[in-house]
Structures are given as C-alpha cells and as structure tokens.
Protein backbone atom coordinates (compact mmCIF):
# COMPACT_ATOMS: atom_id res chain seq x y z
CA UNK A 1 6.79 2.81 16.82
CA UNK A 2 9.43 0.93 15.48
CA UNK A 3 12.85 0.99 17.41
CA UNK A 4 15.50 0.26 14.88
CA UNK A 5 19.15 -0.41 15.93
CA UNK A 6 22.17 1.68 14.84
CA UNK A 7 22.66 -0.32 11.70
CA UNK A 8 20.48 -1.33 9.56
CA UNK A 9 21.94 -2.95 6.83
CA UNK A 10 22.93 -5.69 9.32
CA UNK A 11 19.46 -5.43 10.54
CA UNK A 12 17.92 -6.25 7.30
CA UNK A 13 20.01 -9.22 6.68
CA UNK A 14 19.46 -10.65 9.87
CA UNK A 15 15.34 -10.28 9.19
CA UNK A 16 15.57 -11.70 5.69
CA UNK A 17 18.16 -14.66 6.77
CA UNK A 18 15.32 -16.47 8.98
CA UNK A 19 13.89 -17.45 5.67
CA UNK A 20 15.80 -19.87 3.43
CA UNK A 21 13.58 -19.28 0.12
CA UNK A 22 13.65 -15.77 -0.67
CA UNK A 23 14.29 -15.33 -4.35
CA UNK A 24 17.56 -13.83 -4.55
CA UNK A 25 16.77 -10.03 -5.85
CA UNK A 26 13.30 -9.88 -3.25
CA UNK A 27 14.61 -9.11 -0.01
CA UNK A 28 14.42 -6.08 2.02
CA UNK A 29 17.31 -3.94 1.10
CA UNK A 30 18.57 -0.11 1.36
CA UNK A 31 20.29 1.51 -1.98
CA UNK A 32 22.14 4.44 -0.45
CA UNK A 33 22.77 6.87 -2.79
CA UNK A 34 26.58 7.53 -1.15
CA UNK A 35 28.43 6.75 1.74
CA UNK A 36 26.38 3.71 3.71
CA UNK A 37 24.85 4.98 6.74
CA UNK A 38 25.02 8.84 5.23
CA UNK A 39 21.46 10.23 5.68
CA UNK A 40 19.90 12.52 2.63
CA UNK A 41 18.01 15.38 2.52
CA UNK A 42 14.89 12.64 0.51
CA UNK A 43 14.57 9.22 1.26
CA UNK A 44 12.04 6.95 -0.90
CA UNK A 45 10.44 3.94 0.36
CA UNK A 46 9.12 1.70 -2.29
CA UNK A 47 6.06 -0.32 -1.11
CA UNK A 48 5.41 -3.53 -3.93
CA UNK A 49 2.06 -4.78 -5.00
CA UNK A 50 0.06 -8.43 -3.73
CA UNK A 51 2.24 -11.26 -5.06
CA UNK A 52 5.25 -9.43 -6.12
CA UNK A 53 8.38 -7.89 -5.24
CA UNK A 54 10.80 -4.61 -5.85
CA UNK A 55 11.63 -5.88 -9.20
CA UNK A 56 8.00 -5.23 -9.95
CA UNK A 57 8.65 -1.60 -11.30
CA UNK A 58 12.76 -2.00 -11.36
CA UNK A 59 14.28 0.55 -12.11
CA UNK A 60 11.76 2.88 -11.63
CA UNK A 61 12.41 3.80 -8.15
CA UNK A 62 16.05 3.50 -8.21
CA UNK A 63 16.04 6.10 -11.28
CA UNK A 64 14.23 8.60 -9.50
CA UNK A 65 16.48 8.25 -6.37
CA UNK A 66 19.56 8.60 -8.14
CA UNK A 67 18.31 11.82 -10.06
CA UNK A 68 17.23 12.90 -6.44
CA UNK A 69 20.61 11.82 -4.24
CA UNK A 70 17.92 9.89 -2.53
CA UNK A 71 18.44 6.85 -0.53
CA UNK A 72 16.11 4.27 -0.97
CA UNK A 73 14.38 1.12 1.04
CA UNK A 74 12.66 -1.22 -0.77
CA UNK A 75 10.52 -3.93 1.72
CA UNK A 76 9.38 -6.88 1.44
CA UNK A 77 5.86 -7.86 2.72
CA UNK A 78 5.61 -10.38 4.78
CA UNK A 79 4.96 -13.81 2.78
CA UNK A 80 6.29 -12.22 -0.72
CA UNK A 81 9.38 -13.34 -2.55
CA UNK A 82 9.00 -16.56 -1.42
CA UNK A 83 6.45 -19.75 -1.99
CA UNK A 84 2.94 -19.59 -2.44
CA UNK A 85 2.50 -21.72 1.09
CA UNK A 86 4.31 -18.67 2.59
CA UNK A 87 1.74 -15.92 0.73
CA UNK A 88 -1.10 -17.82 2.53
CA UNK A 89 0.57 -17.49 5.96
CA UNK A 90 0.40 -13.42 6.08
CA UNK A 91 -1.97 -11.60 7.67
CA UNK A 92 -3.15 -7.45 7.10
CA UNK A 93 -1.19 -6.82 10.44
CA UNK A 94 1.73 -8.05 8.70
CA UNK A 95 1.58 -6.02 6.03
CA UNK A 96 1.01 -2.94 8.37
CA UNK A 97 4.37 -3.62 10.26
CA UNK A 98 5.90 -3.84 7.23
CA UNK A 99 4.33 -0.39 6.30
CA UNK A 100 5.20 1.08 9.44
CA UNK A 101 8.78 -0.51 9.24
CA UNK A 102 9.38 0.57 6.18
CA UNK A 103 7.94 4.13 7.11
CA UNK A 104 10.62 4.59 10.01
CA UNK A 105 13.54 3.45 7.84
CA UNK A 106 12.78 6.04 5.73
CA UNK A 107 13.04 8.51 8.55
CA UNK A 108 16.77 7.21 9.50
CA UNK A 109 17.30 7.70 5.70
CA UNK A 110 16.08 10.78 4.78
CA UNK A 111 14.80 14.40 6.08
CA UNK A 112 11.75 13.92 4.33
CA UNK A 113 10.39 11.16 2.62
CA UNK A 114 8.51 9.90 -0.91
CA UNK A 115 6.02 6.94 -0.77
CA UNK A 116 5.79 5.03 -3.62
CA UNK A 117 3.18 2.21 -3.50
CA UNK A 118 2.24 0.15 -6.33
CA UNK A 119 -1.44 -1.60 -6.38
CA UNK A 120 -1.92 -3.28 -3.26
CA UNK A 121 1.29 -1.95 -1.64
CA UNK A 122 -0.43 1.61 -2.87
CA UNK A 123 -3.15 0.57 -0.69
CA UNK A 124 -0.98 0.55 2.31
CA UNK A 125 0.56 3.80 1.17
CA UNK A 126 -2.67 4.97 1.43
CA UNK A 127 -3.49 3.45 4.40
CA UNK A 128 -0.75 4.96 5.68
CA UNK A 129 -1.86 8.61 4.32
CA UNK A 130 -4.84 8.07 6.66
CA UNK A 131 -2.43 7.77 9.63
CA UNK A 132 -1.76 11.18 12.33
CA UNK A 133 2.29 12.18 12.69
CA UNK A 134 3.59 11.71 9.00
CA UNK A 135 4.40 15.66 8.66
CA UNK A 136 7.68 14.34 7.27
CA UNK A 137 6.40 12.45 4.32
CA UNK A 138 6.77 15.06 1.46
CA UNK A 139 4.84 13.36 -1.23
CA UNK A 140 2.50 9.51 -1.83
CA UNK A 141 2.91 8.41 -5.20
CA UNK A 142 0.28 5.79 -5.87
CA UNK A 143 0.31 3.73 -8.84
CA UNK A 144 -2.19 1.42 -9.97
CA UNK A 145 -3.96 1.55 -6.52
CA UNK A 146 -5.50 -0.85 -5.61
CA UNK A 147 -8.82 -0.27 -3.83
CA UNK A 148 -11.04 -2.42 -5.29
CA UNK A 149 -10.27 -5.37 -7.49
CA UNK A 150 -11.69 -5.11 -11.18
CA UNK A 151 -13.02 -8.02 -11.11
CA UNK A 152 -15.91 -7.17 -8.45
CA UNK A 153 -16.54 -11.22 -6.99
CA UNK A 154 -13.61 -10.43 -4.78
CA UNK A 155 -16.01 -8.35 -3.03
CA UNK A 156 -16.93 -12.05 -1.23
CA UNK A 157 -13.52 -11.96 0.34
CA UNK A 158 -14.58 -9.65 2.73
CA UNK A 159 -17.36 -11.42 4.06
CA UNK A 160 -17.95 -13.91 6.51
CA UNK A 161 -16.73 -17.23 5.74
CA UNK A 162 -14.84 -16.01 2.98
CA UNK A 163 -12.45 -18.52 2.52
CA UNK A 164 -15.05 -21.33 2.65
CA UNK A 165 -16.85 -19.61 -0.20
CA UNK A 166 -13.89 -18.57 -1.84
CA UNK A 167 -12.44 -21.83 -2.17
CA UNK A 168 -15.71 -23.14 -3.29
CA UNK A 169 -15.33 -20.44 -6.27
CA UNK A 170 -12.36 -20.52 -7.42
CA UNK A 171 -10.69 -24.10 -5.48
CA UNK A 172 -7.85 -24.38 -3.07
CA UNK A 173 -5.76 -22.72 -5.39
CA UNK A 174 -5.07 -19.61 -7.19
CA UNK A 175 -2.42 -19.44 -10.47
CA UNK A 176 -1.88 -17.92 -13.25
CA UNK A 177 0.29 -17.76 -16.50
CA UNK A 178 3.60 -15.09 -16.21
CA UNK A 179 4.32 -13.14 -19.43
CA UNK A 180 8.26 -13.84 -18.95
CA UNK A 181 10.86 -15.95 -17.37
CA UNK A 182 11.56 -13.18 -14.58
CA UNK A 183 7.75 -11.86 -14.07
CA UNK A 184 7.72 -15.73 -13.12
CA UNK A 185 10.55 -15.77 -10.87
CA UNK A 186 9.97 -12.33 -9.18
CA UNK A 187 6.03 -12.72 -8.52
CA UNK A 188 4.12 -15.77 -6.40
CA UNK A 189 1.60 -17.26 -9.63
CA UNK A 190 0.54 -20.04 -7.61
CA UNK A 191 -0.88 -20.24 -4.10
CA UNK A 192 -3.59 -20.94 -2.06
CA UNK A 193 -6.64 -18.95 -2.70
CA UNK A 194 -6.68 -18.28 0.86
CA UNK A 195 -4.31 -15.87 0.28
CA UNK A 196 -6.70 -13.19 -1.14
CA UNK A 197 -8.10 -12.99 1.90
CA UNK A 198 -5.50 -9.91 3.87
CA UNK A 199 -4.95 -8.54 0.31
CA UNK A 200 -9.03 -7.99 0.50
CA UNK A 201 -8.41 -7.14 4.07
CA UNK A 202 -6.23 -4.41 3.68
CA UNK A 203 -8.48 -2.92 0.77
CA UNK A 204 -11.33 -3.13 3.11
CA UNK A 205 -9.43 -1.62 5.74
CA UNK A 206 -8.21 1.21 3.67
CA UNK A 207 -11.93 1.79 1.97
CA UNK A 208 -12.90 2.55 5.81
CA UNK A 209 -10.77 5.08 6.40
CA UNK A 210 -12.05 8.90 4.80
CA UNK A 211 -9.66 10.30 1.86
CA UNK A 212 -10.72 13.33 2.97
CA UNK A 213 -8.43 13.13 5.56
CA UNK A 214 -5.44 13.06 3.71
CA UNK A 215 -3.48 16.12 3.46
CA UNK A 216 -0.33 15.55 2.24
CA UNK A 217 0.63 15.39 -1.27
CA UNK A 218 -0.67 12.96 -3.48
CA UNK A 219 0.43 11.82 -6.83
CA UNK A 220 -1.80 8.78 -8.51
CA UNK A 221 -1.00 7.32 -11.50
CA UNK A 222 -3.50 4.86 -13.11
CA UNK A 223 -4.17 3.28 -16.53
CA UNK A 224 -8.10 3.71 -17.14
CA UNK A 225 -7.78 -0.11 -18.73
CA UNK A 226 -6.31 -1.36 -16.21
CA UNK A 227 -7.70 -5.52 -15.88
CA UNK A 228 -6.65 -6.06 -12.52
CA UNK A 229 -7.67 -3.48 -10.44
CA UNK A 230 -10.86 -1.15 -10.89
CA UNK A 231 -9.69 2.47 -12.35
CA UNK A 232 -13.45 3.89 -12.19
CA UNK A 233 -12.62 3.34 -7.85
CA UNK A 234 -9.25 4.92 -8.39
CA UNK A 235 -11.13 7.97 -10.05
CA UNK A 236 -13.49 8.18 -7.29
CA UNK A 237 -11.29 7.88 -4.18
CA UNK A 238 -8.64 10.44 -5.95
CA UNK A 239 -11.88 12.98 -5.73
CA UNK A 240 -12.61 12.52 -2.50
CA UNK A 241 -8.89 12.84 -1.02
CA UNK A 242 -8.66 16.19 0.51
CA UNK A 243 -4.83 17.17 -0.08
CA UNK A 244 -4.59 20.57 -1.47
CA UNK A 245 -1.60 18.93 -3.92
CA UNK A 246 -2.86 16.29 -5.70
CA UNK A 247 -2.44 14.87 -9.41
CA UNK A 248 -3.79 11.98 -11.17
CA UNK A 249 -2.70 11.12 -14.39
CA UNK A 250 -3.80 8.34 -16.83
CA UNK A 251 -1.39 6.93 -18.85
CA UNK A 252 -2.67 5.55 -21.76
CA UNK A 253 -1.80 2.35 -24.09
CA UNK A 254 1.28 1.03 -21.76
CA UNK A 255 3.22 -1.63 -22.86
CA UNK A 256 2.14 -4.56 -19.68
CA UNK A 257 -0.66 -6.40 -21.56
CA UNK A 258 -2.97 -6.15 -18.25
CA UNK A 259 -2.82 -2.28 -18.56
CA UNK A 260 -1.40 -2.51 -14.62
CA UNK A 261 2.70 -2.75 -14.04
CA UNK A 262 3.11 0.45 -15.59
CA UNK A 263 7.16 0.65 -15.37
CA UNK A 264 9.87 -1.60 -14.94
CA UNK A 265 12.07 -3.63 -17.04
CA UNK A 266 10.07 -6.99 -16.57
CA UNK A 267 6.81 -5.83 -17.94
CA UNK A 268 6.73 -2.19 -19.25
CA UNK A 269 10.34 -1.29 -19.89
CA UNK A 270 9.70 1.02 -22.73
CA UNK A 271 7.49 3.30 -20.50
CA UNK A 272 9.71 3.68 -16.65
CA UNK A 273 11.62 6.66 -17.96
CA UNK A 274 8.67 8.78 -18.97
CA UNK A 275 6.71 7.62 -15.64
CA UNK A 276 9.75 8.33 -13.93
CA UNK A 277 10.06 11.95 -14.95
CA UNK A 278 6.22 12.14 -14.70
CA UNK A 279 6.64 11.57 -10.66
CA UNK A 280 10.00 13.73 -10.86
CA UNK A 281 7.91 16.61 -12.16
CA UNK A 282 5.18 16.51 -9.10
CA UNK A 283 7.80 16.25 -7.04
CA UNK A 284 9.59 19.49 -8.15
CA UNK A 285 6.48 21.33 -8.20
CA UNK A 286 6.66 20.89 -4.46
CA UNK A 287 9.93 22.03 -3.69
C-alpha cells in the first residue's frame, strides 16, 4: 500500500514539481468539493487514457462530482502531460502505482469511491477491478475501454522483440494530426513508437486476468464505431464480467470524429452533459 502523508495537496505539488515540462492544466490535482482536507461521503478518481491527460473528458468528471458533493483526484500517469521522450520512458509498473496511488487518495477523500477510466486508463480501472480488498469502491465506470486496439497489428506489441519489429513497422516514431489547438496541447501526438509497448502491456496484462472475477459494479460506456479501440472486445469482456450490477451502453453518432473521446469540451462538448447524467443515473440506481 501506499502511505500518504497528512496533506496531500502539498504532496501532489511536490510529485509534479520534479518535472519542469508538465503542461500547465495536466498535473495531478484534487478538486475538493468544500473545505480542503474535508473528506465526503463519494470520492471519484478519474484515471485518463494512453497519451492524454484530465482535460481529456473535462468537465465530465468535475460535473458529476459537483452534482454528487464529491471530491475528486485526477492523476497523471507517469510519462503523460509532458514530451513524447518522457511517454517512452514509462513502464506498466508505472502506470500501476499510479493506479494504486490514485486508488488510496480516493480513500482519504471519500467513504466510498467511483472509478472512472477512460480507454487505456479504463484498462487500469479494470485492472484494478481484478484486484482483492476494493470493498470500498462503489461503482467502475469504463469508457471507451481499451482492451484491445482496433487496429489488430498492435497485437505484435506483445511479442517478443516487439519494439525491434515495431519500429521496423511503423519507424522510430509515432504522430499524428490533433483536431484542435488544445487536443494538441493536452495529448502527446508525437513520440517514439516505443512507447506502445506498456500501453500493450497493460492491455495484455489486464486480458489475463478473468472478468468473471469482478464483482463490483460496473458501468461501460462504448461507441460501437469507435476507430481506436476495438468495441466488438468491449462487448465481449462486458459479458464475461461477473458483477451482478452491470450496464453497458452504446452511445451512438458522438460528436469526436474517431467515435472514442466521448465527453469533454476539447472533442465532444455537445455530448458530456447527457454522458454525465447517463453515469449519474447508474450511480443512483445503486444507492
């Protein structure tokens, strides 16, 4: 476990001020939803996707905390927020900690706790649905999980010598075009294709673990066009979890143009308040 000192505010600034290039607006951070230090009944942690930060889905997740008095962590995974060079250097152990961090701030936070992951960072939510001793966690909302890439060469990724061969594929480096000014600013579109590698790692090490397992509460969330992960593996791990409380819903014809950020103000900003109140009305059926 974690041991976390008495405040954490000064905590998380001291963690985030060993870098010097986190983009302002990325760094680990607590929203408390009164008095700082004031625990609430709910806590949320928000858990972002591979190459992006919080603002992926902003305000999604503050939205729902405010409507629930919740206080709310948003983390950071190691490398993200920060240059491409940096996104290389993580590892799936990293991203782990960061899980498990992020899990025990919740529990200074809150009672109880929500889990919202977004693609890959719903990968570690699910990871971490897998995991004994989480009793407190009242509900996972997974959106746009990711648990197997759509496009299905990144299968290779998990093999031996992946990087060699993945490098061969696709070259030393891995970009892309942003839609905007801030999905450029507040996501890593260029770094070395290296980086794939614990992004594949975690899926793989998720895929190994059996959904049956999972018991508590799961909401997923998915669009069935989704062009950057594979929604026919989202379908077929959702069957397979064993929670007696679980929901998936497709949302159809959302604004982002790859079918995948499905809220937020950067890429889907018409569509966060009626995903919001979609996860607000799981959540109340559990109370």
């Amino acid at each position: 476990p974690v041991t976390l000192p008495a405040d954490l505010d000064a905590y998380l600034a001291e963690q985030e001020a060993r870098y010097n290039d986190i983009t302002p607006g990325a760094e680990k951070t607590i929203i408390w939803a009164g008095e700082p230090g004031q625990k609430t009944p709910l806590s949320i942690i928000y858990l972002h996707g591979f190459s992006a930060t919080r603002q992926e889905t902003a305000p999604l997740s503050d939205n729902i905390a405010a409507e629930l008095g919740a206080n709310l962590y948003y983390t950071r995974f190691t490398g993200h927020g920060r240059s491409g060079e940096a996104l290389a250097e993580a590892m799936v152990n990293d991203w782990l900690n960061d899980t498990n961090e992020a899990l025990e701030i919740g529990r200074r936070l809150g009672d109880e706790l929500i889990v919202i992951g977004v693609s890959t960072g719903a990968t570690a939510a699910t990871w971490l649905a897998t995991q004994p001793n989480i009793d407190d966690v009242r509900a996972f909302v997974l959106m746009s999980p990711n648990y197997a890439p759509n496009d299905s060469t990144a299968e290779i990724l998990t093999w031996p010598w992946a990087e060699s061969i993945a490098t061969a594929l696709i070259g030393p480096e891995r970009s892309w075009e942003p839609s905007n000014e801030e999905h450029g600013r507040y996501w890593t579109h260029r770094y070395p294709t290296k980086a794939l590698l614990p992004m594949m790692g975690l899926v793989k090490l998720t895929r190994s673990a059996d959904p049956a397992g999972i018991t508590r509460p799961i909401l997923m969330i998915y669009s069935p066009n989704d062009q950057v992960i594979n929604p026919e593996r989202v379908e077929t791990t959702f069957e397979q979890i064993g929670s007696p409380q679980k929901e998936l819903v497709p949302i159809q014809n959302g604004q982002d143009a790859g079918n995948h950020v499905l809220a937020g103000n950067i890429l889907s900003p018409d569509d966060t308040d009626h995903i919001a109140q979609i996860i607000l009305d799981f959540l109340h059926t559990l109370e």
